[in-house]
Protein backbone atom coordinates (compact mmCIF):
# COMPACT_ATOMS: atom_id res chain seq x y z
CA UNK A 1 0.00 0.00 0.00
CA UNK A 2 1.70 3.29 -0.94
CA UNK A 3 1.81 6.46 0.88
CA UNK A 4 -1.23 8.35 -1.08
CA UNK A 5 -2.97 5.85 -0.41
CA UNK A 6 -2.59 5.90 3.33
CA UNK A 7 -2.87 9.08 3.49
CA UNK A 8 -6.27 9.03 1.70
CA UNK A 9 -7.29 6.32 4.21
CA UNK A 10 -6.24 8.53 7.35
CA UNK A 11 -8.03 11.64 5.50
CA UNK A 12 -11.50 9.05 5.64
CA UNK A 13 -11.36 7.82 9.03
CA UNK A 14 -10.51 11.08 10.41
CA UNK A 15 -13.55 12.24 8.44
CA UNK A 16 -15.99 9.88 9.09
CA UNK A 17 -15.42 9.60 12.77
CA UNK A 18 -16.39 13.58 13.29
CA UNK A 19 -19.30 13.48 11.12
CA UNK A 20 -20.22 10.22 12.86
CA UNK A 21 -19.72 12.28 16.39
CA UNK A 22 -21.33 15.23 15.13
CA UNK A 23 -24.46 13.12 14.03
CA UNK A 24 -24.63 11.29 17.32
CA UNK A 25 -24.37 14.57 19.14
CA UNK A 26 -26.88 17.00 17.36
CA UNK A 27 -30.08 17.54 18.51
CA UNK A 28 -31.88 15.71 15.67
CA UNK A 29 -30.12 12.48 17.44
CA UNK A 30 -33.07 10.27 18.53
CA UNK A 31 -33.18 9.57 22.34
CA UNK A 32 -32.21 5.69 22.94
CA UNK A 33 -32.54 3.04 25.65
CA UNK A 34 -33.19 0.26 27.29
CA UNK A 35 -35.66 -0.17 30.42
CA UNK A 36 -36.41 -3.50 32.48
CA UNK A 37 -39.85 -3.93 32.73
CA UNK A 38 -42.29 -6.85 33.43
CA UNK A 39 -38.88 -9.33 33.83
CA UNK A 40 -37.98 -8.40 30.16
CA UNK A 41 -35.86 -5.62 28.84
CA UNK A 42 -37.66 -3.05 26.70
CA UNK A 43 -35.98 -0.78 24.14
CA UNK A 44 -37.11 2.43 22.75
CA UNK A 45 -37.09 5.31 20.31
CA UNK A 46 -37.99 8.98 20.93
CA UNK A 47 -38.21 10.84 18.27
CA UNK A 48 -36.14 14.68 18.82
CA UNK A 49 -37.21 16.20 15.19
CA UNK A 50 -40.43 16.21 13.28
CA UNK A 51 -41.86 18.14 10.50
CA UNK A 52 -44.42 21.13 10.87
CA UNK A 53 -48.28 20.94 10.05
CA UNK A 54 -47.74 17.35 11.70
CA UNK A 55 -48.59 16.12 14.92
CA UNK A 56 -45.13 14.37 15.77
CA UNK A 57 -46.01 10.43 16.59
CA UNK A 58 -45.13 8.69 20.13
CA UNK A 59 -44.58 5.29 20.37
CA UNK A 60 -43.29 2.71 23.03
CA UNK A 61 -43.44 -1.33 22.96
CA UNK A 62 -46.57 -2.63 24.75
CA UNK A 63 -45.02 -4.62 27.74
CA UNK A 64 -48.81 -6.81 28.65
CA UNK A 65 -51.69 -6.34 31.16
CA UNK A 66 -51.90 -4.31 33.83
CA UNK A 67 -49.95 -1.39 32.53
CA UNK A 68 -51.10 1.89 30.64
CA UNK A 69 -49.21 4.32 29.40
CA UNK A 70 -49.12 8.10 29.50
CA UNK A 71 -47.76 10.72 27.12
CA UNK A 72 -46.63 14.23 29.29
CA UNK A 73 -45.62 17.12 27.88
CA UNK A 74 -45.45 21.04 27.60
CA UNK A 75 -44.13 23.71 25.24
CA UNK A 76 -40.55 24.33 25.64
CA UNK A 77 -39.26 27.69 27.15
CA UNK A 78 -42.89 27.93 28.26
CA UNK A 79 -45.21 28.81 31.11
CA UNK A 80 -47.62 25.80 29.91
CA UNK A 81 -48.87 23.78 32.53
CA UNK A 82 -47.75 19.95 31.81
CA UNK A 83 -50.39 18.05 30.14
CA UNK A 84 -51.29 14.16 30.34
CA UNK A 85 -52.93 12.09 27.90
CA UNK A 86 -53.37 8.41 27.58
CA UNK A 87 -51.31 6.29 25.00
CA UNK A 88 -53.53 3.95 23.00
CA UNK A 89 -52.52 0.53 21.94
CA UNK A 90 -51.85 -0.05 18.24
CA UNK A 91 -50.75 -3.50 17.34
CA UNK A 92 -47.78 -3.77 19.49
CA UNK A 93 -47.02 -0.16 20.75
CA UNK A 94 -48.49 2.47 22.78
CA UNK A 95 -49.13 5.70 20.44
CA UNK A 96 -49.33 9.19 21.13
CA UNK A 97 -49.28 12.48 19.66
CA UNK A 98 -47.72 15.76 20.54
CA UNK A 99 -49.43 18.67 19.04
CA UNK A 100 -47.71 20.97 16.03
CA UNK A 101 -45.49 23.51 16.69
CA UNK A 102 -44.74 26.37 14.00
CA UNK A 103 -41.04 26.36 13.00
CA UNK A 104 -38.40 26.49 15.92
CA UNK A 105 -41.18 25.72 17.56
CA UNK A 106 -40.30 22.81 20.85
CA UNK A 107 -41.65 19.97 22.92
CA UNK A 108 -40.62 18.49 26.04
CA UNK A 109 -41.96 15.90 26.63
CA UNK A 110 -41.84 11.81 28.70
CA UNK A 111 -43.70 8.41 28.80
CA UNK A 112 -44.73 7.44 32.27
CA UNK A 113 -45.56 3.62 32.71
CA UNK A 114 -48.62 2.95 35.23
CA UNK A 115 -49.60 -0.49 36.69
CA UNK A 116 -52.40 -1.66 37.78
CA UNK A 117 -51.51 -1.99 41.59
CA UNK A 118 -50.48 1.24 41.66
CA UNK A 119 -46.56 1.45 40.49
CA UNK A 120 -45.75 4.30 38.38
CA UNK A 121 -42.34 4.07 36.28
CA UNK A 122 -40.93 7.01 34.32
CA UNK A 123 -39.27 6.07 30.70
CA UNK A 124 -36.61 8.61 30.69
CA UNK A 125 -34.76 10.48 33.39
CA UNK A 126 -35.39 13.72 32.23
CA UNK A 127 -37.74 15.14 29.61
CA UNK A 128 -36.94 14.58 25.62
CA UNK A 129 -37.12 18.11 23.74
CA UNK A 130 -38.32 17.61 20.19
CA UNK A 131 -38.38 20.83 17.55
CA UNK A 132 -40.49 20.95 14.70
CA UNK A 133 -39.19 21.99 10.97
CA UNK A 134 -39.98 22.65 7.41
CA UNK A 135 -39.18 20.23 4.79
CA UNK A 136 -36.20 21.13 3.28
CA UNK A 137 -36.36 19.72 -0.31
CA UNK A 138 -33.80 17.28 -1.42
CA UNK A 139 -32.84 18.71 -4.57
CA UNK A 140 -31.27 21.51 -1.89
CA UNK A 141 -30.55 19.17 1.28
CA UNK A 142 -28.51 16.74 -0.80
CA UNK A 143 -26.11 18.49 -2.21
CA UNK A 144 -25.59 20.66 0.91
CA UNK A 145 -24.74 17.45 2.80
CA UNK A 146 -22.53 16.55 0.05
CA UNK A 147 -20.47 19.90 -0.54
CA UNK A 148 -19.97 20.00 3.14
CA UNK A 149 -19.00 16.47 3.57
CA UNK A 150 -16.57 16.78 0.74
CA UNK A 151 -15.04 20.06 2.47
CA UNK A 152 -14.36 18.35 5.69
CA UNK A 153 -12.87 15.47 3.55
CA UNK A 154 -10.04 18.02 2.08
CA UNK A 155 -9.91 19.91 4.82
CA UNK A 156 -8.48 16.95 6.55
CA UNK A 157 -6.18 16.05 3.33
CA UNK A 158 -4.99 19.43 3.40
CA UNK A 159 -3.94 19.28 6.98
CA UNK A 160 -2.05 16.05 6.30
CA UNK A 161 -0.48 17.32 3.21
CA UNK A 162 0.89 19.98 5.16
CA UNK A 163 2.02 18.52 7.92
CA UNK A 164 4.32 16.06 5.25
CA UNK A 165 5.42 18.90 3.72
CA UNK A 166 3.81 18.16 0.19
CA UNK A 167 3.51 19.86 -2.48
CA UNK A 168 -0.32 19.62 -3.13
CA UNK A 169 -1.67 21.29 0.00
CA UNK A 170 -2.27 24.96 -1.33
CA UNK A 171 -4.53 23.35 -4.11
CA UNK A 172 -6.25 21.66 -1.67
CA UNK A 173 -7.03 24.52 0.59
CA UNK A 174 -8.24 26.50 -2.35
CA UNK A 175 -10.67 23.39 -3.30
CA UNK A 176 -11.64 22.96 0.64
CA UNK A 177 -12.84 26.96 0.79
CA UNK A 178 -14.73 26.92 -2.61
CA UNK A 179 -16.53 23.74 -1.07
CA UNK A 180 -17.17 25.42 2.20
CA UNK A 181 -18.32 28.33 0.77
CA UNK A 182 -20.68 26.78 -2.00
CA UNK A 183 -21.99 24.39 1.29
CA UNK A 184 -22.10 26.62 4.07
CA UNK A 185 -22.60 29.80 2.77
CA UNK A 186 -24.70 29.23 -0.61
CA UNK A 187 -26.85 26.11 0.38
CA UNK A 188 -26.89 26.44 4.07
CA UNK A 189 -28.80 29.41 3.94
CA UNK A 190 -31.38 27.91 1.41
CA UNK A 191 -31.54 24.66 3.79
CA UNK A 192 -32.25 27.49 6.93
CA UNK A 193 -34.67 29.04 5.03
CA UNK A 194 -37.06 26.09 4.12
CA UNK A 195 -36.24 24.49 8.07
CA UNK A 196 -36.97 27.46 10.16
CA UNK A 197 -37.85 30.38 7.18
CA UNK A 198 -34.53 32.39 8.14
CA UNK A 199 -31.42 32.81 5.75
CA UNK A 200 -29.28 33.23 8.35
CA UNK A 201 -29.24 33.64 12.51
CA UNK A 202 -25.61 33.55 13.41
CA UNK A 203 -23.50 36.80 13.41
CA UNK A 204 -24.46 39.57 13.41
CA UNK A 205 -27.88 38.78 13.44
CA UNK A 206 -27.96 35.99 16.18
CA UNK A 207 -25.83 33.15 17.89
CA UNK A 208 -26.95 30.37 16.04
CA UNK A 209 -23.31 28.09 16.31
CA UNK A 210 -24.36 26.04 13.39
CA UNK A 211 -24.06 29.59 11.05
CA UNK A 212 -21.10 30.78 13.66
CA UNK A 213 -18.66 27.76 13.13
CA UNK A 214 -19.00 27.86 9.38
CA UNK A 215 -18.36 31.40 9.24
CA UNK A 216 -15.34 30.57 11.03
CA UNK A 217 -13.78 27.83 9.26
CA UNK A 218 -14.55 29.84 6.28
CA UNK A 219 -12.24 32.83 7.30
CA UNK A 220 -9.46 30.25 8.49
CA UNK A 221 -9.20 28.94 5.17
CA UNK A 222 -9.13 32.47 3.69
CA UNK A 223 -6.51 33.55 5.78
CA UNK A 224 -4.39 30.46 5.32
CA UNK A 225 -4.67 31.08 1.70
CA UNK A 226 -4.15 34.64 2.16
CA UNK A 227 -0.80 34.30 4.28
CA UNK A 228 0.19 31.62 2.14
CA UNK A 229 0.19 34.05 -1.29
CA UNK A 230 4.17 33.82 -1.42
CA UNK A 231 5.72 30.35 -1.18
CA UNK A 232 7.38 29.90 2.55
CA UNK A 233 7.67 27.41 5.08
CA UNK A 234 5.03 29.03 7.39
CA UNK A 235 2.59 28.23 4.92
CA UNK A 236 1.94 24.84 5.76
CA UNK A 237 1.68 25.99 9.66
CA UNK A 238 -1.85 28.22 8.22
CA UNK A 239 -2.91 25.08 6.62
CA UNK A 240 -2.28 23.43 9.79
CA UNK A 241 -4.61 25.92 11.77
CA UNK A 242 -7.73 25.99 9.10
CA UNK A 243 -7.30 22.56 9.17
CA UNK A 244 -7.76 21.60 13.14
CA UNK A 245 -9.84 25.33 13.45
CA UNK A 246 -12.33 23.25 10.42
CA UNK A 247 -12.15 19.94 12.79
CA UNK A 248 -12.66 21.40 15.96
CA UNK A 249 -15.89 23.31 14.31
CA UNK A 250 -17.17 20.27 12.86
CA UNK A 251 -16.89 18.60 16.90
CA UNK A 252 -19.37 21.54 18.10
CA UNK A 253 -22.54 19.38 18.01
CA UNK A 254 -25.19 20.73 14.89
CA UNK A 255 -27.74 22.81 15.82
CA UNK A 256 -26.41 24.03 19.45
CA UNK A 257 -28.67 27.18 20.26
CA UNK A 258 -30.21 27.28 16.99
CA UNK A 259 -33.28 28.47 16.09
CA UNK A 260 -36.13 28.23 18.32
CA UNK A 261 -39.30 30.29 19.79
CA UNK A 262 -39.62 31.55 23.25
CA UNK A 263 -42.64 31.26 24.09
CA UNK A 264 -42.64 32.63 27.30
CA UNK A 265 -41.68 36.15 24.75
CA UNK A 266 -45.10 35.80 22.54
CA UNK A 267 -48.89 37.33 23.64
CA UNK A 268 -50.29 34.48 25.70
């Protein structure tokens, strides 16, 4: 196996493994577990996302006789009251429904198990928080995943290129900020816009991180290709720093205080 080649194979695992993190850490992450119940082990699902003009569905495995179930829940960053309605039984699950939200709009919410004799079991330790979105078309979604995949991909090449001193790595960076740039700032927006019906809500115009840490990586990789006009060995140290500056970004989780409504700010 030659050296490109295990470079290229670094450059992927590095890759994967923070998009994997960053997927397992955003806020669109379902809510997973396992609960022993009625001498048996019972996993579930929670749903953390769902699409507006839809109630967002509920479920939880049916465990036998002598239990109900309840779905609880209030509007997040609320003065709601909590409300309590009964799961019903289809085929094997208990179903519920949480009411729509607008866009941004949020849901906490919990199962509570309830036995007959009187024992009451929570599902989760503390409350799930679901947010409700438009649906972002896949003609725009797609290739926003893609450009922004690929970007991460030579971002991480670049670094690697640079820190073996190799010839390639300005090329790189000027392919990893055109990829950025077309993903971030071109069909992020457009992706925002069908989601939550804003272009944009990092700086200046809020403190969405999602917006804030691809403005940053952005400007790294303009300055490293701006300090690395003239051929010297400090170039490779700016390709160093957009390079760990466009990993550490990608390690913020997705969506961390994004858009969402305060309801406790609207006329009751």
């Amino acid at each position: 196996m030659g050296d490109k080649t295990l470079i290229w194979l670094a450059t992927a695992v590095i890759t994967l493994s923070s998009l994997m993190y960053q997927w397992r850490t955003s806020p669109s992450y379902p809510v997973r577990g396992n609960i022993p119940l009625a001498g048996k082990t019972v996993s579930y699902r929670f749903p953390t996302t769902w699409h507006t003009g839809e109630d967002a569905k509920i479920v939880f495995p049916a465990i036998g006789d002598g239990w109900t179930a309840q779905l609880e829940y209030r509007r997040y960053k609320s003065r709601d009251a909590w409300q309590s309605h009964p799961m019903h039984l289809e085929g094997d699950y208990w179903v519920g429904y949480l009411p729509h939200q607008p866009a941004a709009g949020k849901i906490m919410y919990t199962v509570s198990l309830h036995q007959d004799s009187g024992q009451t079991q929570s599902v989760v330790d503390a409350p799930v928080i679901l947010r409700y979105k438009g649906r972002i078309p896949l003609a725009i979604l797609l290739p926003h995943i893609l450009l922004m995949f690929t970007s991460m991909l030579l971002s991480t090449r670049t670094g690697i290129e640079a820190l073996v001193e190799g010839p390639g790595a300005r090329q790189l960076a000027a392919w990893t900020l055109g990829l950025l740039v077309a993903g971030g700032l071109v069909m992020g927006p457009l992706v925002q816009k069908y989601a939550f019906d804003a272009y944009w809500t990092g700086w200046p115009f809020g403190h969405d991180l999602t917006d804030n840490k691809t403005l940053a990586a952005v400007l790294g990789w303009a300055l490293a290709l701006w300090k690395s006009r003239s051929a010297s060995s400090s170039s490779r140290k700016w390709f160093l720093f957009a390079a760990v500056l466009h990993l550490v970004v990608y390690l913020i989780p997705h969506s961390v205080l994004g858009s969402e409504i305060d309801y406790t700010q609207l006329p009751s």
